[in-house]
C-alpha atoms as a PDB file:
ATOM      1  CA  UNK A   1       5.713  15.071  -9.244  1.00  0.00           C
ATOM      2  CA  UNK A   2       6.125  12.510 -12.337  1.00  0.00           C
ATOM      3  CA  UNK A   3       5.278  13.274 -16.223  1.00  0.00           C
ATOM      4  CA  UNK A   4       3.024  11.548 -17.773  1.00  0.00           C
ATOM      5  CA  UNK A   5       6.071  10.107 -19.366  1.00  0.00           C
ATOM      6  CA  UNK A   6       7.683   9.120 -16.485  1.00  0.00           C
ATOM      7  CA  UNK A   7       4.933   7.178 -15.547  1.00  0.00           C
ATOM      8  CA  UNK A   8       4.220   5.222 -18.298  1.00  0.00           C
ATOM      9  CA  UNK A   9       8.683   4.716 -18.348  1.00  0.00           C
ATOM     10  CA  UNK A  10       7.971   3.116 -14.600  1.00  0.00           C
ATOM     11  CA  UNK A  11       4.899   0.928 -15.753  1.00  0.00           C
ATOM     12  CA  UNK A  12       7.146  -0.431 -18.441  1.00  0.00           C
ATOM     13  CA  UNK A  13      10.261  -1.244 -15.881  1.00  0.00           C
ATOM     14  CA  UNK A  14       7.703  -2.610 -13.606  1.00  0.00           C
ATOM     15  CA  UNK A  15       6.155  -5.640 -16.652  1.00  0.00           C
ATOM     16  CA  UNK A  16       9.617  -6.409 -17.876  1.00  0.00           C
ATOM     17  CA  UNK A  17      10.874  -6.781 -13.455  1.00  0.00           C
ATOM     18  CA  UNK A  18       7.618  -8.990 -12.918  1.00  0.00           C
ATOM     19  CA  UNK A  19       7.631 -11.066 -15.750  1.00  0.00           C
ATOM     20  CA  UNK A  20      11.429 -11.740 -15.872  1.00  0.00           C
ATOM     21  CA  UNK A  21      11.564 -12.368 -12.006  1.00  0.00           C
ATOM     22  CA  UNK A  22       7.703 -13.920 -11.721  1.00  0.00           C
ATOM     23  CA  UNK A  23       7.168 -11.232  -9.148  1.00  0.00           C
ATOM     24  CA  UNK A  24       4.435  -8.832  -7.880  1.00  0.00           C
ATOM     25  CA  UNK A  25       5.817  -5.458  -7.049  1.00  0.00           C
ATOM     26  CA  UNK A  26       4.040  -3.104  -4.873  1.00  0.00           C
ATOM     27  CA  UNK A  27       4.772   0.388  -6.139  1.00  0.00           C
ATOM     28  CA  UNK A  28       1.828   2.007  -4.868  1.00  0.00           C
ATOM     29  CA  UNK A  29       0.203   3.904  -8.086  1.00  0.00           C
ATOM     30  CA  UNK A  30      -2.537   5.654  -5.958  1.00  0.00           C
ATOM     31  CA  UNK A  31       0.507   7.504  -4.108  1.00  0.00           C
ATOM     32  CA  UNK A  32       2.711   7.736  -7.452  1.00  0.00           C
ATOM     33  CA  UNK A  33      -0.141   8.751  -9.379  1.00  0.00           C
ATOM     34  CA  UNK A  34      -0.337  11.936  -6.750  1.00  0.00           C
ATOM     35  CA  UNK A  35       2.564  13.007  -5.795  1.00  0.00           C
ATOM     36  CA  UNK A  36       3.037  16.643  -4.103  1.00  0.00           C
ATOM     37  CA  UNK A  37       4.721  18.915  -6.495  1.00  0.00           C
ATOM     38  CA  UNK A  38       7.650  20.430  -3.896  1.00  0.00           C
ATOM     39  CA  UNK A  39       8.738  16.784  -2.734  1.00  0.00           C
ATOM     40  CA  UNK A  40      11.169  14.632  -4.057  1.00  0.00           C
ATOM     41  CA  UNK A  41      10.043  11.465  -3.288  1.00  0.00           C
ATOM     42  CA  UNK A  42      11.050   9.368  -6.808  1.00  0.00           C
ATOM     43  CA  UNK A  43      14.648   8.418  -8.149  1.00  0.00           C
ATOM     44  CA  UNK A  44      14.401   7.381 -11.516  1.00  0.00           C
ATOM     45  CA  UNK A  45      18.171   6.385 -13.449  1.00  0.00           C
ATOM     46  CA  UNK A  46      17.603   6.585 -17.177  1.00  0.00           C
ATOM     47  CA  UNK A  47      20.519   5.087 -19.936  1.00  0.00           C
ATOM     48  CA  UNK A  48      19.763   6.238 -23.355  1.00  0.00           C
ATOM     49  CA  UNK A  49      16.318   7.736 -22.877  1.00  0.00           C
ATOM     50  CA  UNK A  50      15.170   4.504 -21.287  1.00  0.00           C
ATOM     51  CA  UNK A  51      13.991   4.147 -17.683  1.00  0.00           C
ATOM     52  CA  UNK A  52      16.686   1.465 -16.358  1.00  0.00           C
ATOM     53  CA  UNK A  53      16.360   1.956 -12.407  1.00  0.00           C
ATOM     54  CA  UNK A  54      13.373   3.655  -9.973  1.00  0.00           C
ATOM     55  CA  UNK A  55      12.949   3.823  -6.643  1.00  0.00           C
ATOM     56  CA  UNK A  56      10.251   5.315  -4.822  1.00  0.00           C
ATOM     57  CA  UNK A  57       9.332   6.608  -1.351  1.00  0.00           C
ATOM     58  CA  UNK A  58       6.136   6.443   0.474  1.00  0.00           C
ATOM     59  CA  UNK A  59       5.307   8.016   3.160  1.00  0.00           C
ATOM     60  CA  UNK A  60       2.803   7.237   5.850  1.00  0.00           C
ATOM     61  CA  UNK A  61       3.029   9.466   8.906  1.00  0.00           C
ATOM     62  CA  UNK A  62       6.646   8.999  10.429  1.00  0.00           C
ATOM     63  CA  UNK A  63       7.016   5.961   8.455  1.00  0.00           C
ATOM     64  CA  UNK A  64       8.246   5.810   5.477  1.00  0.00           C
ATOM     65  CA  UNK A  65       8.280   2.701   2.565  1.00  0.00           C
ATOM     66  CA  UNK A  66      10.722   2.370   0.248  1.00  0.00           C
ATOM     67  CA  UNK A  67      10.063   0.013  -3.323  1.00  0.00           C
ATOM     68  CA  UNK A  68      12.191   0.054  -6.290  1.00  0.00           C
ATOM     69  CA  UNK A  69      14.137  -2.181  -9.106  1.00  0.00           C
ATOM     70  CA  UNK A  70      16.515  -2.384 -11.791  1.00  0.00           C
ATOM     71  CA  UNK A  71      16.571  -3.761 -15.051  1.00  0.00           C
ATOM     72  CA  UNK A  72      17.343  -7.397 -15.281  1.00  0.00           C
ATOM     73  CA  UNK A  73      20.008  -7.351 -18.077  1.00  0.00           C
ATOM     74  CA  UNK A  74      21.252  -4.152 -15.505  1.00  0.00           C
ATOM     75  CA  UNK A  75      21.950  -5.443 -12.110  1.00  0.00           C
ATOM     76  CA  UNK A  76      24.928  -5.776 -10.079  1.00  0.00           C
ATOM     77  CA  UNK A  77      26.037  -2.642 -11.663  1.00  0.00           C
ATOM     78  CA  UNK A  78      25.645  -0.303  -8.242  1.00  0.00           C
ATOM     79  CA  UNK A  79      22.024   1.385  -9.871  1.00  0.00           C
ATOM     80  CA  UNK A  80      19.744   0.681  -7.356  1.00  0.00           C
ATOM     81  CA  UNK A  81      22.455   1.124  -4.306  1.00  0.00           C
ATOM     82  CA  UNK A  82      22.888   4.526  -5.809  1.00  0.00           C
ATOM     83  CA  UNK A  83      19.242   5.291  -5.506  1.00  0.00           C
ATOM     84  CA  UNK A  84      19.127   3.886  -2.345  1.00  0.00           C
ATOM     85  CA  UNK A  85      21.899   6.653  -1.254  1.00  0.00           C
ATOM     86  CA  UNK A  86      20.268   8.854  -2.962  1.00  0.00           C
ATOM     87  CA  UNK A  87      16.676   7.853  -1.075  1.00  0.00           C
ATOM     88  CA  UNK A  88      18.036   7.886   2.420  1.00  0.00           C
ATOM     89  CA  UNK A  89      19.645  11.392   1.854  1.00  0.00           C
ATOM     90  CA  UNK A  90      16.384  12.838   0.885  1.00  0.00           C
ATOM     91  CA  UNK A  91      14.313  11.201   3.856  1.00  0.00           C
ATOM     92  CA  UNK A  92      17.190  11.890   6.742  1.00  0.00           C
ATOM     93  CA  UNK A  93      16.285  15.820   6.133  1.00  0.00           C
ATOM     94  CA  UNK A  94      12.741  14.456   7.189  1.00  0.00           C
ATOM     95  CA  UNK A  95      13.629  12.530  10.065  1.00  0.00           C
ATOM     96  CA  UNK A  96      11.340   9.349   9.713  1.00  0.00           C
ATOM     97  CA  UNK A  97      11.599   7.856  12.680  1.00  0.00           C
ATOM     98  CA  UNK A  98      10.398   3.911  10.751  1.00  0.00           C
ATOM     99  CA  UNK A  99      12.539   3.690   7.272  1.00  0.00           C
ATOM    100  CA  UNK A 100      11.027   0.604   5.915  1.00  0.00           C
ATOM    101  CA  UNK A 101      12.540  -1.813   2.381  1.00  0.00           C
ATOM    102  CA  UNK A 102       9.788  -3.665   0.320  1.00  0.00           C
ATOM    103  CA  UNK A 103      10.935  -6.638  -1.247  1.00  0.00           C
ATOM    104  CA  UNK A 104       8.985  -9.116  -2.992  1.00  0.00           C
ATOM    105  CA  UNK A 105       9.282 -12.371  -0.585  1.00  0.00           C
ATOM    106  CA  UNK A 106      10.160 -14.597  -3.880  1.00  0.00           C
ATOM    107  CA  UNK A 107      12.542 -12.313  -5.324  1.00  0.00           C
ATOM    108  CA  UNK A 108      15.719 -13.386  -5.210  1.00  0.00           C
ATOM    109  CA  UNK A 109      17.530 -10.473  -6.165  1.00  0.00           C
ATOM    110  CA  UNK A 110      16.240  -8.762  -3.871  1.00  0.00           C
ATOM    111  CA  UNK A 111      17.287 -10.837  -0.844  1.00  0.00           C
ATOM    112  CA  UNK A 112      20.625 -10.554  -2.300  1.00  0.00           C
ATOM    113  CA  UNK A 113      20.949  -7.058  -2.051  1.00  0.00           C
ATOM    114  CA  UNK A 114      19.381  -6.428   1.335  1.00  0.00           C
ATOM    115  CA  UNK A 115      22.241  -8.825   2.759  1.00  0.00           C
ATOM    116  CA  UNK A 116      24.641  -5.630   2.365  1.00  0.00           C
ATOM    117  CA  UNK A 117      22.554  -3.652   3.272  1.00  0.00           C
ATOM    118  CA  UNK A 118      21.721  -1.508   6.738  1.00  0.00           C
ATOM    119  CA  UNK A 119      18.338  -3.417   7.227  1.00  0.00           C
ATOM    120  CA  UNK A 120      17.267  -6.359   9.159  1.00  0.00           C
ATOM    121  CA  UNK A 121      13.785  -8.132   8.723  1.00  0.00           C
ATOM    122  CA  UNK A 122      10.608  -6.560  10.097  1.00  0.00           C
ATOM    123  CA  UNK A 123       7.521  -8.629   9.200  1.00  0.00           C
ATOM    124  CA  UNK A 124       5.611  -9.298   5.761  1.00  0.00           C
ATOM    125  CA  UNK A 125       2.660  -9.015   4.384  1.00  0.00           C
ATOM    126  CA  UNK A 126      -0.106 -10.927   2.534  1.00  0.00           C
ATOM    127  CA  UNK A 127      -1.944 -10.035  -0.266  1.00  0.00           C
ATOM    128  CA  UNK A 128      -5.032 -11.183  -1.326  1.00  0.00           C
ATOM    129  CA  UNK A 129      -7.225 -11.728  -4.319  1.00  0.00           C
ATOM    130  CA  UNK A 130     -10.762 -12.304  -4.189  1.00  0.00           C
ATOM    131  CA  UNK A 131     -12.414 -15.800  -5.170  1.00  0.00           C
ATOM    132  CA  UNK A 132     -15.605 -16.037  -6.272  1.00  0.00           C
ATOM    133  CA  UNK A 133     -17.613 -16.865  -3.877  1.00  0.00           C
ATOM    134  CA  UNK A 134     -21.626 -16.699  -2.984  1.00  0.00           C
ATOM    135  CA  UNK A 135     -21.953 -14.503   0.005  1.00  0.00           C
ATOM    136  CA  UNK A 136     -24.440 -12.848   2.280  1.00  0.00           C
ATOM    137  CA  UNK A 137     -24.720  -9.742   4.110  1.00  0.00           C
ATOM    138  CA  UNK A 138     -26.522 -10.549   7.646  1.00  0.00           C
ATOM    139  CA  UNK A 139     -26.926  -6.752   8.765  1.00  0.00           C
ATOM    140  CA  UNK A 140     -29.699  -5.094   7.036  1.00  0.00           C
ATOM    141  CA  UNK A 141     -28.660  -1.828   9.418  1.00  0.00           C
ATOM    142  CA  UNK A 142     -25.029  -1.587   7.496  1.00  0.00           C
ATOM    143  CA  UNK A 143     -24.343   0.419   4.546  1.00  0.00           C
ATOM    144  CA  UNK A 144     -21.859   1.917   2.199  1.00  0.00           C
ATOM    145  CA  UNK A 145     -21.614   5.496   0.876  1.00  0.00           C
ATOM    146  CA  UNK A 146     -19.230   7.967  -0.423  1.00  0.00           C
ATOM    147  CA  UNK A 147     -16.972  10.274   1.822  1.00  0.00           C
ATOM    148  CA  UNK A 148     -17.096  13.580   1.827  1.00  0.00           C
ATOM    149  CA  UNK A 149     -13.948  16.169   2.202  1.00  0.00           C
ATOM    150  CA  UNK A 150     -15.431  17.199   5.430  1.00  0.00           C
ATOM    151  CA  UNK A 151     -15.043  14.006   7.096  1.00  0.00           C
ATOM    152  CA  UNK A 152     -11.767  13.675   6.604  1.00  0.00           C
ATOM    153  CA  UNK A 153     -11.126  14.136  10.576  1.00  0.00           C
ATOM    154  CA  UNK A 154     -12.865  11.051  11.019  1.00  0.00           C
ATOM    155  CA  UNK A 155     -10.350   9.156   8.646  1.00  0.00           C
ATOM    156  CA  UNK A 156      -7.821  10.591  11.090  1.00  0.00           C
ATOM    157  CA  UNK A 157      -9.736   9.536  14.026  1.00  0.00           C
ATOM    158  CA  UNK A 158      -9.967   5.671  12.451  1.00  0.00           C
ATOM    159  CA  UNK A 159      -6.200   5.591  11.608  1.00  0.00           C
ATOM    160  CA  UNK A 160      -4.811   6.907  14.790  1.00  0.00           C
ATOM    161  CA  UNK A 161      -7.424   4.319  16.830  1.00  0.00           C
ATOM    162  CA  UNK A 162      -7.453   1.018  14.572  1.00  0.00           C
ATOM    163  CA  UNK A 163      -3.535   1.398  12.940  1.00  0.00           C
ATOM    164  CA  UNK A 164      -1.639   2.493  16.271  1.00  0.00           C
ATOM    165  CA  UNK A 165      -0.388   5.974  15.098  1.00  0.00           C
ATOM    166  CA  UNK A 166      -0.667   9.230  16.736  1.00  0.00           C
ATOM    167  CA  UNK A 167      -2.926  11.963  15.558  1.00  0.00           C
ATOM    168  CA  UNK A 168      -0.438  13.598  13.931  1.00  0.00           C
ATOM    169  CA  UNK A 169       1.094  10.561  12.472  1.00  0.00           C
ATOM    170  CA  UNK A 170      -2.424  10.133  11.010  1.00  0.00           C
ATOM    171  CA  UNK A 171      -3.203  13.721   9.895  1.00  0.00           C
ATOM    172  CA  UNK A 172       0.315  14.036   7.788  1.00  0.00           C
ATOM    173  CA  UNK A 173      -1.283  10.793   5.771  1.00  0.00           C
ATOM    174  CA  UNK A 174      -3.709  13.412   4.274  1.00  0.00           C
ATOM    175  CA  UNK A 175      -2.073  16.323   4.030  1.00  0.00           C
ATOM    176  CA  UNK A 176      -1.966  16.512   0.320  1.00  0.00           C
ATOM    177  CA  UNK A 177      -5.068  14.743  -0.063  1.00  0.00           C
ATOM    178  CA  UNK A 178      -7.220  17.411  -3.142  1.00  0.00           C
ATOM    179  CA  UNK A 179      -9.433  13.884  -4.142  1.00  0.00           C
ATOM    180  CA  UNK A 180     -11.375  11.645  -2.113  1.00  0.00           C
ATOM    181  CA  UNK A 181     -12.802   9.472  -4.483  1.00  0.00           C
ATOM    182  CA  UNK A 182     -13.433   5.828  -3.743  1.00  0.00           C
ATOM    183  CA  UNK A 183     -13.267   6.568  -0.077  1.00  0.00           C
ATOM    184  CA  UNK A 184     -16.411   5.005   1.629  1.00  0.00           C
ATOM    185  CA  UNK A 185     -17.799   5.509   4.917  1.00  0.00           C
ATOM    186  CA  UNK A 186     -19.382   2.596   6.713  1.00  0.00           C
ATOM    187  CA  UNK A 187     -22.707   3.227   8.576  1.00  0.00           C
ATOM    188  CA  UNK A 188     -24.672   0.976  11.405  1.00  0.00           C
ATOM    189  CA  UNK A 189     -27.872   2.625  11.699  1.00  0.00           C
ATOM    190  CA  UNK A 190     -27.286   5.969  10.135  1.00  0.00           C
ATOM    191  CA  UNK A 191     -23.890   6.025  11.870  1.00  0.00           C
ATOM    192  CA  UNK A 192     -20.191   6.350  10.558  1.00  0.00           C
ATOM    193  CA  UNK A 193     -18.426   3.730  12.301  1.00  0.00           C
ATOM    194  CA  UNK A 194     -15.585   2.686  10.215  1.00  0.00           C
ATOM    195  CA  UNK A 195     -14.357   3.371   6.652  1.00  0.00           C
ATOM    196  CA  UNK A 196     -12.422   1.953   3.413  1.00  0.00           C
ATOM    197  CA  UNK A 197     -10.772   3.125   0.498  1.00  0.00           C
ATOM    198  CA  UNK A 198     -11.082   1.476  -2.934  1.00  0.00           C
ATOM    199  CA  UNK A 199      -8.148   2.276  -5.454  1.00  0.00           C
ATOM    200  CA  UNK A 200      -8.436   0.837  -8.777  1.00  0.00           C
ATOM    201  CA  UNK A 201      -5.948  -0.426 -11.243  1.00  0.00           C
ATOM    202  CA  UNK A 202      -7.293  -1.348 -14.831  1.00  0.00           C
ATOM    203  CA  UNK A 203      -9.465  -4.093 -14.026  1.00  0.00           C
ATOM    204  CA  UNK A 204      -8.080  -4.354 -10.354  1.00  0.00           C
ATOM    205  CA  UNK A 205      -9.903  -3.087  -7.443  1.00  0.00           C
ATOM    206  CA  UNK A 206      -7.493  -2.908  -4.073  1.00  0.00           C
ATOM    207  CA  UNK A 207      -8.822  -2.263  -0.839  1.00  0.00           C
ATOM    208  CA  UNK A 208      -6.879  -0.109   1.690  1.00  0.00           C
ATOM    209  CA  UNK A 209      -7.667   1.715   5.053  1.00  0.00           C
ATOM    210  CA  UNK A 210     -10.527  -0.830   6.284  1.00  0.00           C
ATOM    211  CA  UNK A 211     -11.207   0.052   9.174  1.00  0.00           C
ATOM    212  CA  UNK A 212     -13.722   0.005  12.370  1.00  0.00           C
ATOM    213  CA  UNK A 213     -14.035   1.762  15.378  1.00  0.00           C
ATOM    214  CA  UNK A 214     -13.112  -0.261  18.486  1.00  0.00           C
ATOM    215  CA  UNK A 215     -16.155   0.039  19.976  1.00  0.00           C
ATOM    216  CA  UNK A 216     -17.916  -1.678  17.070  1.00  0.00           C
ATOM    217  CA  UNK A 217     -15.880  -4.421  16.496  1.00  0.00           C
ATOM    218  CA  UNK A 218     -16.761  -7.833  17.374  1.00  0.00           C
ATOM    219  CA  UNK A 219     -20.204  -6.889  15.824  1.00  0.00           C
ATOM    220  CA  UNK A 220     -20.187  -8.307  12.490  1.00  0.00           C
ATOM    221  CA  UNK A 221     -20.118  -5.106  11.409  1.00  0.00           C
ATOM    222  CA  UNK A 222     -16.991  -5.394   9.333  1.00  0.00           C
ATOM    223  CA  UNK A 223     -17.734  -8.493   7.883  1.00  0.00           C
ATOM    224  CA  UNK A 224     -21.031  -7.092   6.337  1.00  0.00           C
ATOM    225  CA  UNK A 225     -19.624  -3.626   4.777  1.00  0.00           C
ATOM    226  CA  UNK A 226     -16.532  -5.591   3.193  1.00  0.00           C
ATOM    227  CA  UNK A 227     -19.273  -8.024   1.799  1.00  0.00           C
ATOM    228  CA  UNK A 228     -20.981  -5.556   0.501  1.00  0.00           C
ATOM    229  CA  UNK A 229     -18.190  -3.572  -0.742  1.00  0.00           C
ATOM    230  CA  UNK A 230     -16.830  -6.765  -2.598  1.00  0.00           C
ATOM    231  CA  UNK A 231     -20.035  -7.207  -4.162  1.00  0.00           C
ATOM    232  CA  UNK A 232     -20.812  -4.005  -5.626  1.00  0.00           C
ATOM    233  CA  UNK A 233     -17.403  -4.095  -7.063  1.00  0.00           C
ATOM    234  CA  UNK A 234     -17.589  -7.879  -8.432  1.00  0.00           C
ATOM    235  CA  UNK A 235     -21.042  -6.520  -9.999  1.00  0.00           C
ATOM    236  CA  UNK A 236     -18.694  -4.353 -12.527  1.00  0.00           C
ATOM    237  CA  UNK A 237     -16.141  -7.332 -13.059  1.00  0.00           C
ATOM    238  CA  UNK A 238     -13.364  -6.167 -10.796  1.00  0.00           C
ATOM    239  CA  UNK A 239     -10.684  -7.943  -9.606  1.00  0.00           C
ATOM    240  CA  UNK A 240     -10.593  -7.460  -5.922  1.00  0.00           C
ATOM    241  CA  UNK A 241      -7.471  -7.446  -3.754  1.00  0.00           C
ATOM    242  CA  UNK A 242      -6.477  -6.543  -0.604  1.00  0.00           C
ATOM    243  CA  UNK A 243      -3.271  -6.666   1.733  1.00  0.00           C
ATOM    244  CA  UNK A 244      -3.226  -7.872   5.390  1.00  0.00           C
ATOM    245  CA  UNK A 245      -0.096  -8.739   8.002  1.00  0.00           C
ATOM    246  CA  UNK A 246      -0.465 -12.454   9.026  1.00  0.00           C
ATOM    247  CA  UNK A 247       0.332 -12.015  12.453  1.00  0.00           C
ATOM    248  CA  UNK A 248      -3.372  -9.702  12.362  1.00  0.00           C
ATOM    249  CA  UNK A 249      -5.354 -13.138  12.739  1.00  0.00           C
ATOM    250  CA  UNK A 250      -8.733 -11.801  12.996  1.00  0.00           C
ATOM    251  CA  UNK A 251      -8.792  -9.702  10.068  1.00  0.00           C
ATOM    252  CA  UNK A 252      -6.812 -12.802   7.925  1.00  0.00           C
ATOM    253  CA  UNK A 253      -9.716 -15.091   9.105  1.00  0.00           C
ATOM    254  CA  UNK A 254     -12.381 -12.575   8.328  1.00  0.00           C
ATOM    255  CA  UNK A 255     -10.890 -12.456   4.352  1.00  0.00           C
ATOM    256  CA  UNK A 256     -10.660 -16.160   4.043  1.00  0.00           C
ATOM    257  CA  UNK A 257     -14.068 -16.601   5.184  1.00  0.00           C
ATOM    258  CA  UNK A 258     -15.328 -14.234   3.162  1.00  0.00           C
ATOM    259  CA  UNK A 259     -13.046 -15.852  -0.018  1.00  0.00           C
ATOM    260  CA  UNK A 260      -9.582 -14.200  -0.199  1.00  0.00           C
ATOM    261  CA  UNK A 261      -6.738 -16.234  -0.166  1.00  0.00           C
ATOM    262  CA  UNK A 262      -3.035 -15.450  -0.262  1.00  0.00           C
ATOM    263  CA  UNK A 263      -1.470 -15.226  -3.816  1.00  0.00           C
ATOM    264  CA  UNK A 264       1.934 -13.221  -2.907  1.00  0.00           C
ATOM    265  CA  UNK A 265       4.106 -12.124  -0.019  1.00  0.00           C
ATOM    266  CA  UNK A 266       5.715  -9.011   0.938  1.00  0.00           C
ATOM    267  CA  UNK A 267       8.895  -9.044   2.951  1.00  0.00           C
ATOM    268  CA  UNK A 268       9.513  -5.392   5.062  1.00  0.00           C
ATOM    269  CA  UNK A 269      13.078  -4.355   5.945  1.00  0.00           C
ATOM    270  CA  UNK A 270      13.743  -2.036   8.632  1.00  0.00           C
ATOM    271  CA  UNK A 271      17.161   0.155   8.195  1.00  0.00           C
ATOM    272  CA  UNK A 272      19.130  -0.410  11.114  1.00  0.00           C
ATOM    273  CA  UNK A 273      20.252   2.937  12.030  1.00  0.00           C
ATOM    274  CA  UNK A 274      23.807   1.672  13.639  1.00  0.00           C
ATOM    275  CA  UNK A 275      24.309   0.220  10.855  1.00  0.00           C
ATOM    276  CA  UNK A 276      24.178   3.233   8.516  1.00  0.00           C
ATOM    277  CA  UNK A 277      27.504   4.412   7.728  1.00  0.00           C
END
């Protein structure tokens, strides 16, 4: 679990990373921000009381992600290679069966140090930001509201159908789940048939987890609960992102439509396990 201090020390290494690299890092501060207390799932390398190195890991089912950096003026200095170690210690105790490196697409860095590394490419990832744009909900029988704890077996349910995972790949996702605020379930005439998660960042709104159940798809369905979950969040003056793989077509043309477009990539590495020594 991080300290408040912590925290703010990653924050800090994450502005000076960006803005000296012209980078977007995805360091997922829902997950950081609640972090089980008997896990070790953050590597932080600190010089003089100041936060030089982090790396974290996030887990989703029996896959994990891994997202770090180092301080520009203290690369090539074997930091972030010793977190790394340090990282794939922790996680071959949990046997992940999908060990998965996050790397900025433009950083060059980066790319640099995953050519000596155990990991080959896996795919990438858009994300999205939200352009102003005058929309309409067609389905008067869609609607929004807020999740309750009890309904957490239908998050399950949705994961395991719409993001290929078993049920117990999806069920671990919530094990330490105490808050479920800004989870939303999406009804079609009084029904739940799909869900989303908002998670907000300062004046950032990200979506995560949108999903529908495959019997409703095709329906328009989607298209009118994400309109109307972008609106009620552009009514307070959010910022509204989202993150979708490119090779998921539908979805990416459902976003575009509805007046995301593409501001940053993220490359995935998977570790090669022959190549572990």
């Amino acid at each position: 679990m991080l300290t408040t201090k912590e925290q703010k020390d990653i924050r800090a290494l994450q502005a000076i990373c960006e803005q000296e690299d012209k980078i977007e890092l995805k360091l997922n501060w829902d997950l950081l921000e609640a972090r089980a207390e008997k896990e070790q799932n953050d590597f932080l390398y600190y010089e003089e009381h100041q936060l030089i190195g982090f790396l974290g890991i996030y887990g989703f089912g029996n896959k994990v992600e891994l997202c770090g950096m180092v301080h520009p003026e203290k690369r090539k200095q074997g930091i972030f290679q010793s977190l790394l170690k340090q990282a794939l210690e922790e996680m071959a105790k949990r046997k992940y069966e999908t060990v998965l490196l996050n790397i900025p697409a433009s950083s060059e860095s980066g790319r640099r140090f995953v050519k000596h590394q155990p990991f080959e490419m896996a795919f990438s990832e858009y994300q999205m930001v939200w352009e102003k744009k005058e929309l309409t909900a067609n389905l008067d029988h869609v609607g929004l509201r807020h999740a309750t704890k009890e309904e957490l077996p239908f998050f399950i349910q949705l994961d395991a159908e719409c993001f290929k995972m078993s049920r117990k790949e999806a069920a671990s996702m919530y094990e330490n789940v105490t808050d479920i605020d800004g989870n939303l379930i999406i009804e079609a005439k009084g029904e739940p048939v799909g869900k989303l998660r908002w998670h907000q960042e300062g004046n950032e709104s990200w979506i995560y987890g949108f999903a529908i159940k495959p019997e409703y798809q095709g329906q328009g369905i989607g298209r009118t609960a994400l309109i109307q979950a972008v609106q009620q969040e552009a009514e307070k003056g959010k910022d509204i992102y989202l993150e979708v793989v490119p090779e998921n077509e539908h979805a990416l043309k459902l976003y575009q439509s509805c007046g995301f477009r593409s501001f940053s990539t993220q490359d995935y590495y998977q570790l090669v396990a022959a190549r572990v020594k």
